[in-house]
C-alpha atoms as a PDB file:
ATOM      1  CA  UNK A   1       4.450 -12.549  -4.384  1.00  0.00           C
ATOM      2  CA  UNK A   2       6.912 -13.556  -1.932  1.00  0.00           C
ATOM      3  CA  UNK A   3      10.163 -12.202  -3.048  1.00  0.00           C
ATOM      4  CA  UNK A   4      12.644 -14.993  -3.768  1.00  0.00           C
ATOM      5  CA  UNK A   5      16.094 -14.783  -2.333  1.00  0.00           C
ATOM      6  CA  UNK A   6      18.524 -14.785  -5.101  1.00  0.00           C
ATOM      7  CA  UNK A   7      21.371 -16.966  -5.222  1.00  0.00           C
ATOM      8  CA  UNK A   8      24.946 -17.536  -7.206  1.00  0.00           C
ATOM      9  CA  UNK A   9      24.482 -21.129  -8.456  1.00  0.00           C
ATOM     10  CA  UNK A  10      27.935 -22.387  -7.949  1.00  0.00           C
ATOM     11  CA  UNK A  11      26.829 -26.289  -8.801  1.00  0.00           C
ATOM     12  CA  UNK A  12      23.764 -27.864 -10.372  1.00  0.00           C
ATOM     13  CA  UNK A  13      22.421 -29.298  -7.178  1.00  0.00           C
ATOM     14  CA  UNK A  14      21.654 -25.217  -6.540  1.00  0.00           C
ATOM     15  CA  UNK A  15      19.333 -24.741  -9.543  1.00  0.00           C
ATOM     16  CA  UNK A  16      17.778 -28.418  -8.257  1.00  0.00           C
ATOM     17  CA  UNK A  17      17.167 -27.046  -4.910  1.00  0.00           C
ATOM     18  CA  UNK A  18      15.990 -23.573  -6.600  1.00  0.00           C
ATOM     19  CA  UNK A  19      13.579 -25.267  -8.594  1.00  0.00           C
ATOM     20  CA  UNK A  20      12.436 -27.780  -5.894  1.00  0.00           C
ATOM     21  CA  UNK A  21      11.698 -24.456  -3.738  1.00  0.00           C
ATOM     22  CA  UNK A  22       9.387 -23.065  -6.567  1.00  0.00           C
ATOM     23  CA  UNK A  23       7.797 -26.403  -7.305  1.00  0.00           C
ATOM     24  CA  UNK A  24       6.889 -27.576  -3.855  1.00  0.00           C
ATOM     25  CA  UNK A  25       5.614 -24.090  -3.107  1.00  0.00           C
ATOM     26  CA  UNK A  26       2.876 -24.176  -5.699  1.00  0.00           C
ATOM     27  CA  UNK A  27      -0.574 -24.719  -3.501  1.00  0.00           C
ATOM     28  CA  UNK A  28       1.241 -24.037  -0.313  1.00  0.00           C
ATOM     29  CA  UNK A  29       2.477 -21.022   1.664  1.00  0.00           C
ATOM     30  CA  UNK A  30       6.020 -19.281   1.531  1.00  0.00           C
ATOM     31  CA  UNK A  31       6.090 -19.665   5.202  1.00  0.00           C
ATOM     32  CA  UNK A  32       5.569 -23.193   5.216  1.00  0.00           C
ATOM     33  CA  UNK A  33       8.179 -24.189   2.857  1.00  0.00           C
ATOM     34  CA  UNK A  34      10.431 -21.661   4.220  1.00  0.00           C
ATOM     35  CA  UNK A  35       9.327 -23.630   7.930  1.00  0.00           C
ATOM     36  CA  UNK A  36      10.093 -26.888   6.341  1.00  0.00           C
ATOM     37  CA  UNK A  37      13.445 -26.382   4.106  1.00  0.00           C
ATOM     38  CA  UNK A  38      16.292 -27.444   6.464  1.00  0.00           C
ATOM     39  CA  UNK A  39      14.705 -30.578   6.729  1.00  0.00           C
ATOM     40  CA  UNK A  40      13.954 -31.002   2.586  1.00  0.00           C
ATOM     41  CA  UNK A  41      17.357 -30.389   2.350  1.00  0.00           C
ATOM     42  CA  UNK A  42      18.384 -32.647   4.815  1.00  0.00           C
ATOM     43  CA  UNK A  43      15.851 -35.534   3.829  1.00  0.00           C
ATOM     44  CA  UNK A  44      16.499 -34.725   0.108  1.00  0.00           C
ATOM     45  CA  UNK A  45      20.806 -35.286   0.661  1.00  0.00           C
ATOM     46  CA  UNK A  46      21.693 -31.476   0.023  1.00  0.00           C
ATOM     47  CA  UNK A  47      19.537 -31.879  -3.451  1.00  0.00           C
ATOM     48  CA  UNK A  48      22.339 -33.824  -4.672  1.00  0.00           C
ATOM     49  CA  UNK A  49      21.179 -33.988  -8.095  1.00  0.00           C
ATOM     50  CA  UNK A  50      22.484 -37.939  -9.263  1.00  0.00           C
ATOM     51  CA  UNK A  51      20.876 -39.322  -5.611  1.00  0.00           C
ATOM     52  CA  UNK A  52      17.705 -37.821  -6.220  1.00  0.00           C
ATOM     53  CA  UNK A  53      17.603 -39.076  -9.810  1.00  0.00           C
ATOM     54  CA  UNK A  54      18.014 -42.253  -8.463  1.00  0.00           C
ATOM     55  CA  UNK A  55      15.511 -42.447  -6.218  1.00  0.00           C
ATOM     56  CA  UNK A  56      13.742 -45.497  -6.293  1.00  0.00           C
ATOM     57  CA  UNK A  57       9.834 -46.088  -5.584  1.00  0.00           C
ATOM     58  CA  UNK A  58      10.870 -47.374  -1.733  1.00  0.00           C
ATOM     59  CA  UNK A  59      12.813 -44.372  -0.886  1.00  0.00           C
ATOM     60  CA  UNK A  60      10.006 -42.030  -2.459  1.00  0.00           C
ATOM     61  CA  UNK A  61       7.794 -44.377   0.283  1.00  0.00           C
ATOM     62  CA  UNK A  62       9.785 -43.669   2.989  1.00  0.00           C
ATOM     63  CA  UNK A  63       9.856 -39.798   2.329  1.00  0.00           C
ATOM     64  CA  UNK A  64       6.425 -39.546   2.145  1.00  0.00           C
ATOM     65  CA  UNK A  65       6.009 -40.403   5.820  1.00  0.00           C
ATOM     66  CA  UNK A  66       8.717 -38.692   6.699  1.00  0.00           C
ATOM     67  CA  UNK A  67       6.469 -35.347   8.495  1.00  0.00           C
ATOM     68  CA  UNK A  68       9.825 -33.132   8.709  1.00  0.00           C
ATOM     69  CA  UNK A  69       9.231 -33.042   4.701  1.00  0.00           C
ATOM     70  CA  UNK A  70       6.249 -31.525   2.551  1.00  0.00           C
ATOM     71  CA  UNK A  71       5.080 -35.113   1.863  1.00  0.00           C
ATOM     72  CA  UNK A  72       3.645 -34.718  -1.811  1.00  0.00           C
ATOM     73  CA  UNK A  73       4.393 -37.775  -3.398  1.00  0.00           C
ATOM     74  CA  UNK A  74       3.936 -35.848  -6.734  1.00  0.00           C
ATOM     75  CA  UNK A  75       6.071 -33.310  -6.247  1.00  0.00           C
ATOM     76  CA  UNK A  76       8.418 -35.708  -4.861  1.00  0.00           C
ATOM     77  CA  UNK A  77       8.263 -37.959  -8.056  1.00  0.00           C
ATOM     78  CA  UNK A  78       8.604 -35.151 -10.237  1.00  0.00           C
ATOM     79  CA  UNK A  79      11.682 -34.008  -8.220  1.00  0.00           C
ATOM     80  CA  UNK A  80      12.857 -37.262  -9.231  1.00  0.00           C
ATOM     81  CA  UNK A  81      12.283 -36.701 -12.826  1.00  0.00           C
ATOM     82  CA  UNK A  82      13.213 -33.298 -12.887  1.00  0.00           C
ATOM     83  CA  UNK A  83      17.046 -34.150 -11.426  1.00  0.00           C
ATOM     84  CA  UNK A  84      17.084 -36.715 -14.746  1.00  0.00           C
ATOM     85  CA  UNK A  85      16.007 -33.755 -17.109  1.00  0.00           C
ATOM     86  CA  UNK A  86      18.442 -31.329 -15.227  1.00  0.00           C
ATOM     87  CA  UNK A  87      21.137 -33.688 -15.662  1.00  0.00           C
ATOM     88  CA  UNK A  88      20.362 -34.192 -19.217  1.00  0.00           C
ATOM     89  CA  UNK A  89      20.233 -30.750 -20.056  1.00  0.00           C
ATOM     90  CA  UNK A  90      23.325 -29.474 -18.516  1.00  0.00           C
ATOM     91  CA  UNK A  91      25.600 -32.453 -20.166  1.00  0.00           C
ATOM     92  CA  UNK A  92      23.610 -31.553 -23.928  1.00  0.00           C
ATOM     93  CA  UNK A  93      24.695 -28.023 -23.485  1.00  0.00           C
ATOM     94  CA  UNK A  94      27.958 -28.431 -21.404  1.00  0.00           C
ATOM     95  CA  UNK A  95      26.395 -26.572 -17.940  1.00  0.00           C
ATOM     96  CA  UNK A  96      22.690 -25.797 -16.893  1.00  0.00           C
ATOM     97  CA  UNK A  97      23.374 -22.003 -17.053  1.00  0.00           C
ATOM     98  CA  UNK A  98      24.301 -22.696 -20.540  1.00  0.00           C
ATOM     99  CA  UNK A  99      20.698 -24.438 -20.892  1.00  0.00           C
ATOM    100  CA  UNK A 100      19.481 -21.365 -19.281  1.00  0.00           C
ATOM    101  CA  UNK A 101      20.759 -19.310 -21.621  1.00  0.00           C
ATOM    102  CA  UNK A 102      20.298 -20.516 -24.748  1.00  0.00           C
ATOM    103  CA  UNK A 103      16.454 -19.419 -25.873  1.00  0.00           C
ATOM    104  CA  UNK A 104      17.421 -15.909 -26.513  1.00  0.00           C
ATOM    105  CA  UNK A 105      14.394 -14.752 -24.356  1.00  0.00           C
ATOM    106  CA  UNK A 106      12.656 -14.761 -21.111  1.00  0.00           C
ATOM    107  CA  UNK A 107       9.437 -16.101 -22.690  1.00  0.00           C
ATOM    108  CA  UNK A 108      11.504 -18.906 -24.736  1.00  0.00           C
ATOM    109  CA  UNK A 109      13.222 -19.755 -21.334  1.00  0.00           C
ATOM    110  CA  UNK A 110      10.073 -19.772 -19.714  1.00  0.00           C
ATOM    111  CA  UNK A 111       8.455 -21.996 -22.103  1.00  0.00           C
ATOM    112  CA  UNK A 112      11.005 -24.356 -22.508  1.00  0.00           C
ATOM    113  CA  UNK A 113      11.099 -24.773 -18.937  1.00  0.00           C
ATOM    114  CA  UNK A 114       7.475 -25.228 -18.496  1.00  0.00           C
ATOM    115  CA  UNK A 115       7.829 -27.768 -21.540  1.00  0.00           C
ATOM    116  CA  UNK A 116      11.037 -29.418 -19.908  1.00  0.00           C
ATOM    117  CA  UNK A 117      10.143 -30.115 -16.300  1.00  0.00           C
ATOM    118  CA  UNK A 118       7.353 -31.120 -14.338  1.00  0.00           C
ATOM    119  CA  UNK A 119       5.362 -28.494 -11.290  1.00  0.00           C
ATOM    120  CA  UNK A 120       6.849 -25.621 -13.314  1.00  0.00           C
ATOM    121  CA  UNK A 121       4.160 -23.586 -14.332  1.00  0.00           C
ATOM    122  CA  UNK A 122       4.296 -19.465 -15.182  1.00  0.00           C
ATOM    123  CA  UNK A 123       4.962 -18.183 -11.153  1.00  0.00           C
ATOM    124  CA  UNK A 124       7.114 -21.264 -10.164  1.00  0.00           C
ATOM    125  CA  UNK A 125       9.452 -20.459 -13.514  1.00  0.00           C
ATOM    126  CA  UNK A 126       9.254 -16.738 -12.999  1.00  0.00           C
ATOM    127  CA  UNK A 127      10.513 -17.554  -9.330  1.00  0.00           C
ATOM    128  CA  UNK A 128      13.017 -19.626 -10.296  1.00  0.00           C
ATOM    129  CA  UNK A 129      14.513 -17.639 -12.665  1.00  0.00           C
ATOM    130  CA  UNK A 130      14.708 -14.930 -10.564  1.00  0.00           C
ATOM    131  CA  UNK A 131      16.390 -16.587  -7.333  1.00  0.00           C
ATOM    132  CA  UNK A 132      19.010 -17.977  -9.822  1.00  0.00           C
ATOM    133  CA  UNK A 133      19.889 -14.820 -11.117  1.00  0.00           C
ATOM    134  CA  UNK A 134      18.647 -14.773 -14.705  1.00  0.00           C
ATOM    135  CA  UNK A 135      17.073 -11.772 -16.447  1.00  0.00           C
ATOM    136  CA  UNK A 136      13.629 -11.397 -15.642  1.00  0.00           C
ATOM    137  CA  UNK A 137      11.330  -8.678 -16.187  1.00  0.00           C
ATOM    138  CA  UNK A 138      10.395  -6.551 -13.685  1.00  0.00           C
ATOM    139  CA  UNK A 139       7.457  -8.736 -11.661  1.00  0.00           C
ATOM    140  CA  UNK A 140       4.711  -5.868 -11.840  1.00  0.00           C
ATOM    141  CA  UNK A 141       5.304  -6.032 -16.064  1.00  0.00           C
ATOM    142  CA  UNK A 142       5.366  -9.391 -15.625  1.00  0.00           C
ATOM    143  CA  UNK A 143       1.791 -10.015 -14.122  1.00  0.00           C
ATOM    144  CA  UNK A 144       0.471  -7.753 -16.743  1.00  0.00           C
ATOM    145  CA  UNK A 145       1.050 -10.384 -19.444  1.00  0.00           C
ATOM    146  CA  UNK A 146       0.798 -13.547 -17.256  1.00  0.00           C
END
């Protein structure tokens, strides 16, 4: 597993990017995304979560020809829906960390996130729970019941 670097979230446009990360490097290779980031967050207006939530079905075109990018236009349309649900979330339970915290549990988090958002299956939640800071358990422990 590639280890993810962990971050302070300091807005909710850096759990957005976070996710984004973990969902557009499901079928692809760390390196790749890792290659390709600067310009997703360039392309992708510094994952500014209200622009990408209003992304409309031209702009989504546009991206996906845009070859600085990882051009899936699913990932890219559930970015799109995933920035609504994120935005959703944190004004329901007054900040997305708040969201994050309120399941009691790793597994509850982890299934309500899988249940909640689109491209967020076991590794890509696991990820992104780790990069943002949240507990996790340890990764070998982990596998072992994943």
């Amino acid at each position: 597993m590639h280890i993810p670097t962990k971050i302070e979230p300091t807005c909710i446009a850096n759990y957005l990017e976070t996710m984004a990360k973990s969902m557009f490097q499901s079928g692809i290779s760390w390196r790749v995304v890792d290659s390709k980031w600067p310009s997703m967050r360039i392309a992708l207006q510094g994952f500014d979560v209200r622009a990408i939530a209003n992304l409309t079905e031209p702009e989504l075109d546009i991206l996906v020809q845009d070859e600085r990018i990882i051009r899936s236009r699913r990932k890219l349309d559930a970015l799109v829906v995933n920035a609504n649900k994120m935005m959703t979330l944190d004004a329901q339970h007054g900040s997305f960390t708040s969201y994050l915290r309120s399941h009691g549990s790793f597994e509850s988090t982890l299934k309500d996130i899988r249940k909640q958002f689109k491209y967020m299956g076991d590794s890509g939640t696991y990820h992104f729970l780790c990069a943002v800071g949240e507990d996790v358990p340890p990764y070998e422990v982990w596998c072992i019941s994943h």
